[in-house]
Structures are given as structure tokens and as C-alpha cells.
C-alpha atoms as a PDB file:
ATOM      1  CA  UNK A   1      -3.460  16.886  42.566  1.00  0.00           C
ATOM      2  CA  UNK A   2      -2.094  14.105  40.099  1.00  0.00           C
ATOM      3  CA  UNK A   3       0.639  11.903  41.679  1.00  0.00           C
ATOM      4  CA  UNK A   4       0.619   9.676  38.498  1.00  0.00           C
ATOM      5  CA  UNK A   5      -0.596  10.379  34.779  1.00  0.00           C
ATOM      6  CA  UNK A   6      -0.029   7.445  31.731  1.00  0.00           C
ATOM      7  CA  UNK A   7      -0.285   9.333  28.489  1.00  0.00           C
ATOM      8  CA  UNK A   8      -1.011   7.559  25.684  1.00  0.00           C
ATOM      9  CA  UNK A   9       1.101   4.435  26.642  1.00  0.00           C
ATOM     10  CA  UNK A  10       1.581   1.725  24.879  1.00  0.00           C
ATOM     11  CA  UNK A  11       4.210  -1.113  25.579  1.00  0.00           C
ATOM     12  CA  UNK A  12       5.309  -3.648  22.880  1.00  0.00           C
ATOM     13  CA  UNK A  13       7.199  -6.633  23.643  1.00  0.00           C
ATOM     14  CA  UNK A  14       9.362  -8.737  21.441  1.00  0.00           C
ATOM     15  CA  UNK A  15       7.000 -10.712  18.890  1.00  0.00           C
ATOM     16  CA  UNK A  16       5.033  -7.814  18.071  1.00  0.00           C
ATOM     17  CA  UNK A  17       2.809  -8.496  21.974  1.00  0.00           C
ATOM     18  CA  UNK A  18       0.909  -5.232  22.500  1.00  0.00           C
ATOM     19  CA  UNK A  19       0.490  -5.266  26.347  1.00  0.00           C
ATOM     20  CA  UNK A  20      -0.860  -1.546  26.870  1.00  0.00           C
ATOM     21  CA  UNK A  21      -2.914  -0.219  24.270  1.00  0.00           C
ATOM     22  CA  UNK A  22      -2.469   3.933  24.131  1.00  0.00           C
ATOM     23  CA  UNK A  23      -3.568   3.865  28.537  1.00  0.00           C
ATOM     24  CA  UNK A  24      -4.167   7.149  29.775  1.00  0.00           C
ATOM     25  CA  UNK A  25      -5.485   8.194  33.673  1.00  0.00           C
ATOM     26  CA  UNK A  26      -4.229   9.714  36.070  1.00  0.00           C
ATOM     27  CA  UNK A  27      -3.881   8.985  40.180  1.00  0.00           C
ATOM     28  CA  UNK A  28      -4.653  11.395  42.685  1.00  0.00           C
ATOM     29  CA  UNK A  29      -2.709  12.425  46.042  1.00  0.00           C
ATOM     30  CA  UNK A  30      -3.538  10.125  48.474  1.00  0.00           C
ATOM     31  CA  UNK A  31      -6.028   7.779  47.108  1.00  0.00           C
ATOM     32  CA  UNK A  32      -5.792   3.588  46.776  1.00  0.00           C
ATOM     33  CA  UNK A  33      -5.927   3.105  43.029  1.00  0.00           C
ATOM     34  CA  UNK A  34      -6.307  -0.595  42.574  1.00  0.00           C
ATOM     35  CA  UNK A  35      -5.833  -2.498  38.711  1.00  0.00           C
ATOM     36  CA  UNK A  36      -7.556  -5.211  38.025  1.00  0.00           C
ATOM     37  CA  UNK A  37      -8.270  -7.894  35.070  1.00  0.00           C
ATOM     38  CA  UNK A  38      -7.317 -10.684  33.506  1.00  0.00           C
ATOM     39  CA  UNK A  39      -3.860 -12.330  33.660  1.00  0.00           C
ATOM     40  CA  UNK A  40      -1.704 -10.532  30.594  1.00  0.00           C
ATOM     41  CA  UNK A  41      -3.442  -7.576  30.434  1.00  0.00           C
ATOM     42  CA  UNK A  42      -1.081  -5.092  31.904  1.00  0.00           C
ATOM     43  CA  UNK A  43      -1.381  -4.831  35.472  1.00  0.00           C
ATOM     44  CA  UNK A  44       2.136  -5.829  37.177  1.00  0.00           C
ATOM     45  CA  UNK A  45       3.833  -3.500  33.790  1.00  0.00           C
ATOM     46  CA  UNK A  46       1.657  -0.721  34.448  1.00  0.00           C
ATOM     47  CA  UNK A  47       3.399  -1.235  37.942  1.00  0.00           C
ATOM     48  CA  UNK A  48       6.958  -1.080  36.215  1.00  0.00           C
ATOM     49  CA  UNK A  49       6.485   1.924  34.389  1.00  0.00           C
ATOM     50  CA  UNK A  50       5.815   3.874  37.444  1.00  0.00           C
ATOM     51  CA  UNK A  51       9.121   3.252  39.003  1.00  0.00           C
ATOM     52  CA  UNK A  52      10.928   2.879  35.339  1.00  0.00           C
ATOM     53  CA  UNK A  53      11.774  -0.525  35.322  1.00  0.00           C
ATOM     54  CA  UNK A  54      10.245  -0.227  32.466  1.00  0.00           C
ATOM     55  CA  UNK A  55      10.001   2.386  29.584  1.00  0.00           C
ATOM     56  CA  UNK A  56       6.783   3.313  27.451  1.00  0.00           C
ATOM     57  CA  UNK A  57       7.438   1.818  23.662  1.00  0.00           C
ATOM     58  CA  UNK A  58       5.290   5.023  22.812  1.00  0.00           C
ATOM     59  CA  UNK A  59       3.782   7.726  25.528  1.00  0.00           C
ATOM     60  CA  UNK A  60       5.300   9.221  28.727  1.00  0.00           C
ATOM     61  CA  UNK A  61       4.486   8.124  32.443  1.00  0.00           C
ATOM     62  CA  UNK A  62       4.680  11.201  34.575  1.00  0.00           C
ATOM     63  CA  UNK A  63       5.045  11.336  38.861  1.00  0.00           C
ATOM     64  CA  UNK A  64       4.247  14.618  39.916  1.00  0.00           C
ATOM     65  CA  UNK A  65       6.243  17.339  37.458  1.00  0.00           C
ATOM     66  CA  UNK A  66       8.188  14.540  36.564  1.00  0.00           C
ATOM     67  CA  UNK A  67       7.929  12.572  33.267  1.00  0.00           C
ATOM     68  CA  UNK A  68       9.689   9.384  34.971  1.00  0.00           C
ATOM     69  CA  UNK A  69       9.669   7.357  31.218  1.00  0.00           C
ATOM     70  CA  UNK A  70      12.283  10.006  30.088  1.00  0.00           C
ATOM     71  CA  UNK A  71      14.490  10.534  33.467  1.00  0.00           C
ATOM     72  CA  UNK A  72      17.485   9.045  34.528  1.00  0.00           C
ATOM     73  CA  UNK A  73      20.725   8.996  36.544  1.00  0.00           C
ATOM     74  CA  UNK A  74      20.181  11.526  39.492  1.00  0.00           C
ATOM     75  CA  UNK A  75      16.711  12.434  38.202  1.00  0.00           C
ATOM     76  CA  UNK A  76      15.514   8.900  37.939  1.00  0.00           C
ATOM     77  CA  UNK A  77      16.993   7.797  41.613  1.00  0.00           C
ATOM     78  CA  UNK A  78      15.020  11.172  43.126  1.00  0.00           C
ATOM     79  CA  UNK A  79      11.935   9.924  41.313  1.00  0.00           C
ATOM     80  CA  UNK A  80      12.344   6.211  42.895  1.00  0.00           C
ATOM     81  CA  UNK A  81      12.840   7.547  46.251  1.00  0.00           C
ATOM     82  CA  UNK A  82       9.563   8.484  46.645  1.00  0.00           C
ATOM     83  CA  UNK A  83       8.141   5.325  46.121  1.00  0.00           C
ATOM     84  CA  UNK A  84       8.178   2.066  48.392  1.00  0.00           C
ATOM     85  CA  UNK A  85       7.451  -1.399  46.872  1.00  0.00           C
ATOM     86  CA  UNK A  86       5.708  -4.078  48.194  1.00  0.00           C
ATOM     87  CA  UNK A  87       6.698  -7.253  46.070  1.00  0.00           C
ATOM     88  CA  UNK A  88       4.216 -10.352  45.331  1.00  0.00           C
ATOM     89  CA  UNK A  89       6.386 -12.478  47.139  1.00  0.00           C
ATOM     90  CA  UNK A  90       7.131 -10.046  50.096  1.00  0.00           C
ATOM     91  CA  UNK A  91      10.907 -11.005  48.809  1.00  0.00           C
ATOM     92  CA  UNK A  92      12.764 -11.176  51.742  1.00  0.00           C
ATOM     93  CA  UNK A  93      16.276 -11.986  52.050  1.00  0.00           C
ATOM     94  CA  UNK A  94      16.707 -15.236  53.370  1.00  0.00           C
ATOM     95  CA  UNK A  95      19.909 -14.967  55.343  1.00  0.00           C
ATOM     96  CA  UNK A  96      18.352 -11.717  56.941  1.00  0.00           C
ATOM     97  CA  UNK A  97      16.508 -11.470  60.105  1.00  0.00           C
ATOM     98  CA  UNK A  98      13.125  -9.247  59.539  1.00  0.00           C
ATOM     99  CA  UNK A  99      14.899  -6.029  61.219  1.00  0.00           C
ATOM    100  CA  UNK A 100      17.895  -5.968  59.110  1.00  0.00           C
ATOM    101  CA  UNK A 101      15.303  -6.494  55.380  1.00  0.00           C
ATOM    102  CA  UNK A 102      13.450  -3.698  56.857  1.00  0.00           C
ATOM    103  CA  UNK A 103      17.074  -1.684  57.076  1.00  0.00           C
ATOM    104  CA  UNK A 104      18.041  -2.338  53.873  1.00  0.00           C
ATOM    105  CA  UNK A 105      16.875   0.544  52.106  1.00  0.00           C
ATOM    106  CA  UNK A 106      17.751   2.264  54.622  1.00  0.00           C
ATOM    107  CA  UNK A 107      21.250   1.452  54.300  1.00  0.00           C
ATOM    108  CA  UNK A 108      21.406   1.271  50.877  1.00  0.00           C
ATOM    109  CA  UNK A 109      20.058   5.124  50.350  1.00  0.00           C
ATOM    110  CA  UNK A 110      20.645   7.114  53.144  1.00  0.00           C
ATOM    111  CA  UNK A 111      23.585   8.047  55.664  1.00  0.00           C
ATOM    112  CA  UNK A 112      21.293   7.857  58.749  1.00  0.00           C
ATOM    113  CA  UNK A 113      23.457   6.142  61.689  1.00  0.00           C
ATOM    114  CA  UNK A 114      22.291   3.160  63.164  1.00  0.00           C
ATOM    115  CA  UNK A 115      20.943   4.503  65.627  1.00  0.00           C
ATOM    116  CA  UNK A 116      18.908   6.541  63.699  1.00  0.00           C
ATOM    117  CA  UNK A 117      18.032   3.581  61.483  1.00  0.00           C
ATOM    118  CA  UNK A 118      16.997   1.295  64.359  1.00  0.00           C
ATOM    119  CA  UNK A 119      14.368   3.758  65.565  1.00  0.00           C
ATOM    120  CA  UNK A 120      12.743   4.109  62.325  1.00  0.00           C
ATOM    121  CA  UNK A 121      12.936   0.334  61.765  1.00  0.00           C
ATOM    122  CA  UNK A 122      11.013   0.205  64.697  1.00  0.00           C
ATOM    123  CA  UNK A 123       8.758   2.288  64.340  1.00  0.00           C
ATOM    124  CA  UNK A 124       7.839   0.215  60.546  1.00  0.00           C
ATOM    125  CA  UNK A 125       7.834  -2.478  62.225  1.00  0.00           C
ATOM    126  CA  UNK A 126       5.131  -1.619  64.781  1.00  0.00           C
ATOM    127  CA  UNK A 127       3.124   0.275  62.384  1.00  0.00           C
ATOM    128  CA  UNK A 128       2.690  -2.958  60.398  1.00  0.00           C
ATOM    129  CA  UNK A 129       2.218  -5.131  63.725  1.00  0.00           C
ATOM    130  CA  UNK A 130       4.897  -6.722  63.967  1.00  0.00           C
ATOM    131  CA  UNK A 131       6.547  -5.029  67.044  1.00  0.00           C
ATOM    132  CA  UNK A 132       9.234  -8.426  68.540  1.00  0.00           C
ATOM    133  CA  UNK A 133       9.687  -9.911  65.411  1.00  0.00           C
ATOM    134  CA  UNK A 134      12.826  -8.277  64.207  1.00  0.00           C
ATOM    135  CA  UNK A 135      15.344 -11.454  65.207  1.00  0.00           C
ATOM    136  CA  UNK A 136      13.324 -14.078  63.593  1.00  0.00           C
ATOM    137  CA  UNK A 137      14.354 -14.863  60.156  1.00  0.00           C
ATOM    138  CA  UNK A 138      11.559 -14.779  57.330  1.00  0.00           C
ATOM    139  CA  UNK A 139      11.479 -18.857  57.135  1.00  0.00           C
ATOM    140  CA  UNK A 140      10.228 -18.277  60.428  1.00  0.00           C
ATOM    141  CA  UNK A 141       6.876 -16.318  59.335  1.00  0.00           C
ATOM    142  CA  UNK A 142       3.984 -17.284  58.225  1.00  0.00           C
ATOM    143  CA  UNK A 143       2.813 -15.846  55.008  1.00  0.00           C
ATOM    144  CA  UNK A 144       0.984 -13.033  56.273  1.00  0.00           C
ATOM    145  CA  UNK A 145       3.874 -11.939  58.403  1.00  0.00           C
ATOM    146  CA  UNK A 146       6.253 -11.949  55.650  1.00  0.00           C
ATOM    147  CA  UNK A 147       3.775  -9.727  53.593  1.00  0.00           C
ATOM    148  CA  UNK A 148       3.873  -7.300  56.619  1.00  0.00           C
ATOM    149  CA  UNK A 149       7.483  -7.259  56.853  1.00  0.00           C
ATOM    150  CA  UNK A 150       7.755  -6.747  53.015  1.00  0.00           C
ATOM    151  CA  UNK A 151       5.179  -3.858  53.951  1.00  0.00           C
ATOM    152  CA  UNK A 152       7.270  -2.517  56.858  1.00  0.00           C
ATOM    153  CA  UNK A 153      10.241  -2.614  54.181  1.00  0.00           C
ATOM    154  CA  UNK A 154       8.496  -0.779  51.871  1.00  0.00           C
ATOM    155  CA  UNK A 155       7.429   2.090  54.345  1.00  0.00           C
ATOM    156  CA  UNK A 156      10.608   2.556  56.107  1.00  0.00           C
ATOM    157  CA  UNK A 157      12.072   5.485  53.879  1.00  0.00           C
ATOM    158  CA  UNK A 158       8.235   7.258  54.445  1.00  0.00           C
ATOM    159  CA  UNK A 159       7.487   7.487  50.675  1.00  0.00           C
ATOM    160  CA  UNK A 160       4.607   9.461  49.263  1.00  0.00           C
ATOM    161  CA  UNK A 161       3.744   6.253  47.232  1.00  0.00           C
ATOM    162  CA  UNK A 162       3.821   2.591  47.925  1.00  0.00           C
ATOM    163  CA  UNK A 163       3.004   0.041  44.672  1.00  0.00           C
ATOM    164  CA  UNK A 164       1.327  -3.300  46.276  1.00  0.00           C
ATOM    165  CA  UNK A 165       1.428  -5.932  43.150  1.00  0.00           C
ATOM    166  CA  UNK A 166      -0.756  -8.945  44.774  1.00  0.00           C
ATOM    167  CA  UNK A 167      -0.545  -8.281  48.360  1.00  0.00           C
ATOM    168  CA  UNK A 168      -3.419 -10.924  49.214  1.00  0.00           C
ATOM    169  CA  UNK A 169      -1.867 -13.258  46.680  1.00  0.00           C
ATOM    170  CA  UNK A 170      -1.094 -17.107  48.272  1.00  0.00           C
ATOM    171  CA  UNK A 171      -2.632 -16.000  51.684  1.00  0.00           C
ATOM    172  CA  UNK A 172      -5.884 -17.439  53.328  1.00  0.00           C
ATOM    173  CA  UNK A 173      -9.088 -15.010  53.131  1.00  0.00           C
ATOM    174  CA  UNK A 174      -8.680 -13.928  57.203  1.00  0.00           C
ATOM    175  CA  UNK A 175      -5.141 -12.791  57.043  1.00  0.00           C
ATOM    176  CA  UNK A 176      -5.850 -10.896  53.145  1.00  0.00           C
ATOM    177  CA  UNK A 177      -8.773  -9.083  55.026  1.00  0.00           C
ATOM    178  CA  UNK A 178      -6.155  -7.814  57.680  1.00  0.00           C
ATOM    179  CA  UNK A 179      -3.641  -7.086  54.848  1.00  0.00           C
ATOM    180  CA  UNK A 180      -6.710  -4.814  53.051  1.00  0.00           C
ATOM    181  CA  UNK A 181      -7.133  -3.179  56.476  1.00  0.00           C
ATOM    182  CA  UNK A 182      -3.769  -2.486  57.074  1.00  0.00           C
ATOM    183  CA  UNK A 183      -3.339  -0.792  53.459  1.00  0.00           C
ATOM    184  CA  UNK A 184      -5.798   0.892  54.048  1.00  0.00           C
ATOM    185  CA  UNK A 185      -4.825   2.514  57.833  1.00  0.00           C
ATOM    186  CA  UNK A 186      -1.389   3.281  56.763  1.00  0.00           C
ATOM    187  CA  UNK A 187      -2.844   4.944  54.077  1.00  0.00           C
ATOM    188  CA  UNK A 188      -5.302   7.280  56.224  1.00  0.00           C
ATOM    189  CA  UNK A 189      -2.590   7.489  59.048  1.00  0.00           C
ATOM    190  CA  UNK A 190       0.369   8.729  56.632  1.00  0.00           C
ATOM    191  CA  UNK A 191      -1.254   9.749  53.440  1.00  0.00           C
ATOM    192  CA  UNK A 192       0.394   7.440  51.307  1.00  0.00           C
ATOM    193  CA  UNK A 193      -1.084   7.288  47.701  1.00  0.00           C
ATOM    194  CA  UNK A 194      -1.384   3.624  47.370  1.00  0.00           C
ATOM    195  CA  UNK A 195      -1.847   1.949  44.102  1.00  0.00           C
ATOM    196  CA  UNK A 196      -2.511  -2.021  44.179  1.00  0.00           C
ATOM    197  CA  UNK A 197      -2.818  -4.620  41.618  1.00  0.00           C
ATOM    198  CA  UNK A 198      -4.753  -7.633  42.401  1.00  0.00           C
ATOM    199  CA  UNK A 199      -6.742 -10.561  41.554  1.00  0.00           C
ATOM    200  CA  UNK A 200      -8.745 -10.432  44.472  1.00  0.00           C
ATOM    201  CA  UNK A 201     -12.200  -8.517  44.040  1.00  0.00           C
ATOM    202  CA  UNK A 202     -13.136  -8.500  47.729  1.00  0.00           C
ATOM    203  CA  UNK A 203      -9.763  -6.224  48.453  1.00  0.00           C
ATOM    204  CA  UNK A 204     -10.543  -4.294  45.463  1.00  0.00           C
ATOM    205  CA  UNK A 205     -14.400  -3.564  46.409  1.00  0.00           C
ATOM    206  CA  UNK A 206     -13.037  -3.187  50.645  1.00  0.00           C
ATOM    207  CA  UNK A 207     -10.327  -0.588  50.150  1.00  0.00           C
ATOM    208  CA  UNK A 208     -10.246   1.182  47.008  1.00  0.00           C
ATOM    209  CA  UNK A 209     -11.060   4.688  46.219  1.00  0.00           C
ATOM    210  CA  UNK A 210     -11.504   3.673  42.231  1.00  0.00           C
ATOM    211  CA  UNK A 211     -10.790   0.417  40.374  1.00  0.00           C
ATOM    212  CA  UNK A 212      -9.526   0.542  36.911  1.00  0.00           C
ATOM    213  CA  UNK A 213     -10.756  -2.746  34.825  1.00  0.00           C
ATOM    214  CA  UNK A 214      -7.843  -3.598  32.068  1.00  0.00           C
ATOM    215  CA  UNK A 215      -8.666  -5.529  29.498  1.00  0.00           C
ATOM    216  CA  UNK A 216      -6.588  -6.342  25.916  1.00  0.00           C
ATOM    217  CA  UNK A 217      -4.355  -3.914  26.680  1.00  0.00           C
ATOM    218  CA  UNK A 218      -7.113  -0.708  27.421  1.00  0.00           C
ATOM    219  CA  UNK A 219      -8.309   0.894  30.281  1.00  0.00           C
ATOM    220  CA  UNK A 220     -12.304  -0.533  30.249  1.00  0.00           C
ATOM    221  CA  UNK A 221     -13.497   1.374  33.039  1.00  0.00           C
ATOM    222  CA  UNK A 222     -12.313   3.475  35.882  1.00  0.00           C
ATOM    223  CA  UNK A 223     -15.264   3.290  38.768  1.00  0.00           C
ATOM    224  CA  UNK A 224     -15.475   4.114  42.216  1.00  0.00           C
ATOM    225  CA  UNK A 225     -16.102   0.350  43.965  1.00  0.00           C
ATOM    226  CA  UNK A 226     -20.070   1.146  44.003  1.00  0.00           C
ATOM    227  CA  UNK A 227     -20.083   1.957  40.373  1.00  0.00           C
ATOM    228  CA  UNK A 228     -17.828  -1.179  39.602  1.00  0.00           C
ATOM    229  CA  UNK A 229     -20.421  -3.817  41.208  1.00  0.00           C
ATOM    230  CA  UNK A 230     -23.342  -2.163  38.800  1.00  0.00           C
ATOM    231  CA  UNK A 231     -21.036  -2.263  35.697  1.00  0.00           C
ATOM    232  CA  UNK A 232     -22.531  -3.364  32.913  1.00  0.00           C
ATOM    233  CA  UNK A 233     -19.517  -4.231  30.950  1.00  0.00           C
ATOM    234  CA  UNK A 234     -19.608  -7.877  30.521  1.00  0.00           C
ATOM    235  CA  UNK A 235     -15.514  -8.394  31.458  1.00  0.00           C
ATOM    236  CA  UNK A 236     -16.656  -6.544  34.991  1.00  0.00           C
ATOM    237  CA  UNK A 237     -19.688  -8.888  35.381  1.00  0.00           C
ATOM    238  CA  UNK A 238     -17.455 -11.944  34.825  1.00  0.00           C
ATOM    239  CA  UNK A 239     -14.982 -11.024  37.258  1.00  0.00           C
ATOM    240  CA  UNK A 240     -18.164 -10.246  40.004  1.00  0.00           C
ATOM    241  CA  UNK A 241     -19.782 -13.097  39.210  1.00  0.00           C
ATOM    242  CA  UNK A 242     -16.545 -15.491  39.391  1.00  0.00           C
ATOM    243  CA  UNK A 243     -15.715 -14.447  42.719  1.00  0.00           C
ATOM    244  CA  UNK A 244     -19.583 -14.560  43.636  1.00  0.00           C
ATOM    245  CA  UNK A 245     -20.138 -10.866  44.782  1.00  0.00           C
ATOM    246  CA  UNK A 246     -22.808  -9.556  44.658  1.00  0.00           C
ATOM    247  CA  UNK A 247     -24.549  -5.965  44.910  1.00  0.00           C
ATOM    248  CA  UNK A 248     -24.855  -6.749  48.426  1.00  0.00           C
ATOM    249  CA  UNK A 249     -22.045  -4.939  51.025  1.00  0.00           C
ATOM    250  CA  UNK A 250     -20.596  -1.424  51.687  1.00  0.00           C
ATOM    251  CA  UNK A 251     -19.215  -1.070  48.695  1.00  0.00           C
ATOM    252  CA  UNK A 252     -22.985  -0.890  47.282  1.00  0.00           C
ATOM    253  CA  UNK A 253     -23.355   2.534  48.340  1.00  0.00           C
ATOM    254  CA  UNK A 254     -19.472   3.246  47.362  1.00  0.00           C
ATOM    255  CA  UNK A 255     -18.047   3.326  50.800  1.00  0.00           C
ATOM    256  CA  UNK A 256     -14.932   2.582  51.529  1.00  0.00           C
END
């Protein structure tokens, strides 16, 4: 089953800059799909178009039975509530202890009590390892922890989707290894479809169930992480050999 299809979309910006370049694929129920490539090529607005914060300039961007580039008011809110979004910069509120960013969405969305609230707010919390933190104030994280909390944020409403642009981005390569293993358990554990967009090819090749390459606006390739470290296309060699991976590993025989 298809959770996401792109059909023939292309986005234009203001100048004539042809960011995605008639994309079409499709995402299935409860796989990580992770987008990678160069900087400019598409990944964080292929991100946008999911949830509608962007609109196609041609095409249609459908979630489920949905075509989300053509929905709004009621429609377009139902759409958005089934996804949760974990931002590059975790973007916490500042003045906000961790418990009460996690309960924002809550808050914001729903007329659960507070009661009701607190529970699941703890239960995100301790999913994401983070159990006790929920009085200190994000200044008081490190950068791992404030991904996590983002995380807990973004899985508090239990959507069916979570969008990860850069999870591993600014963090050393210890804590972005527990970040890929914790992407990867909550999506086993809850059967979320995850799609990620990232620089980092060692996340890509650890958790993924396929990688789709970008490049000048196009999709290049679409390979499981075994098929992606014998590509052949030079723009998939360039990012291997740049990060100095080789065929060696478990994603050699395609195992996640």
C-alpha cells in the first residue's frame, strides 16, 4: 500500500529555478524512505510538499486517497494530522520546558484533558529515552537530547507518518548512530512510515528500506541500501566515496 505518490512534480521558484524536475515514486506503508543528494536538489521541498507547505508548480502529491497538493481547509488539516515532523533544528521553544514542547500539539489539536495529555507526554517521552527530563528547559540539552525531544514532539499525536529532515545534522557520529537506531525502533515498534532526508550516508545505508538519489532536480535512482553501495551512477559513487564507505558492512547484503 502507497502512503505517498509524487506525480509528475515539478516545482519552479521565482527566477525561472527548476528544483523538481517531473519526480514521480511512490512510499510504501511502513517503510524508512530516506532522500539523499546534493545541496539544492530537492530534498527538504520534496519534504514540504508532503505536508503542503508547499504546492506542486505542475503535478499532484497524493497521501493515501488523498491528493494533498489540491486539499485545503478541513481536508488539508485531516491530511496534516497524520503526519509528525521532526525539524533540522529539533525547534524547540525556548521559554518551554521539554514536557510542555512535547504538549504542544497536543494542545493545539485536540481536546484531550491534561490529564490525558500528561500520560501520553509521558509515554513520548520514554519511548524516545528521555523519561525525567520533562522540567529541564531545551538550553539545558545537549544536542542529541533536543533531537529526541523534537522526536518525542513529533510522535505524541501517534501519526502514521513522521518526516525527519537532517536528524543526524550538527550531532557527533555516537549520538547520530543512536538517533538512526531510535528511527528505526519506533518505526518497527509503531509502524510509522518514516521518510528522512539526510546528508549522512552511514544513516542512509543503517536504516533505510530504499534510498532515492536526487540529482538536478530528478529522481537518479531508487535502491534498496545494498543496491545503492554497487551503483554505478557516478553522482552515487561520489557521495560513497566522499564519506569513505565502502562495499564492506550489512548493508552489502541489503540488510537493514
Amino acid at each position: 500500500m502507497d502512503m505517498i505518490r509524487f506525480e509528475h512534480v515539478t516545482k519552479t521558484f521565482g527566477g525561472g529555478k527548476r528544483v523538481l524536475d517531473d519526480v514521480s515514486y511512490s512510499i510504501r506503508k511502513g517503510e524508512i524512505f530516506t532522500i539523499v543528494g546534493p545541496s539544492g536538489t530537492g530534498k527538504s521541498v520534496s519534504l514540504k510538499h508532503m505536508i503542503r507547505l508547499m504546492t506542486p508548480t505542475s503535478g499532484r502529491v497524493w497521501v493515501g486517497d488523498d491528493c494533498a497538493s489540491e486539499a485545503s481547509g478541513r481536508d488539508l488539516s485531516r491530511i496534516r494530522s497524520r503526519f509528525g515532523y521532526l525539524f533540522q533544528s529539533a525547534a524547540l521553544l525556548a521559554w518551554m520546558d521539554v514536557e510542555d514542547n512535547v504538549a504542544l500539539p497536543l494542545r493545539e489539536k485536540t481536546s484531550l484533558s491534561e490529564a490525558e495529555i500528561s500520560k501520553k507526554v509521558a509515554a513520548a517521552l520514554e519511548a524516545v529515552g528521555l523519561a525525567g527530563e520533562g522540567r529541564a528547559l531545551p538550553a539545558d540539552l545537549s544536542g542529541g537530547m533536543q533531537k529526541r525531544a523534537g522526536l518525542a514532539r513529533a510522535i505524541v499525536t501517534e501519526p502514521e507518518i513522521v518526516l525527519y529532515d537532517e536528524p543526524t545534522s550538527g550531532l557527533d557520529p555516537v549520538t547520530s548512530r543512536r538517533i538512526d537506531a531510535l528511527i528505526a525502533e519506533l518505526s518497527s515498534r509503531l509502524g510509522i512510515t518514516s521518510v528522512v532526508v539526510t546528508h549522512d550516508l552511514h544513516s542512509a545505508l543503517s536504516i533505510s528500506t530504499r534510498i532515492a538519489l536526487l540529482g538536478g532536480g530528478k529522481v537518479l535512482s531508487i535502491d534498496t541500501p545494498g543496491e545503492f553501495v554497487r551503483s554505478q551512477l557516478p553522482q552515487a559513487k561520489a557521495f560513497l566515496e566522499a564519506q569513505y564507505i565502502t562495499k564492506r558492512g550489512a548493508w552489502e547484503a541489503g540488510a537493514r
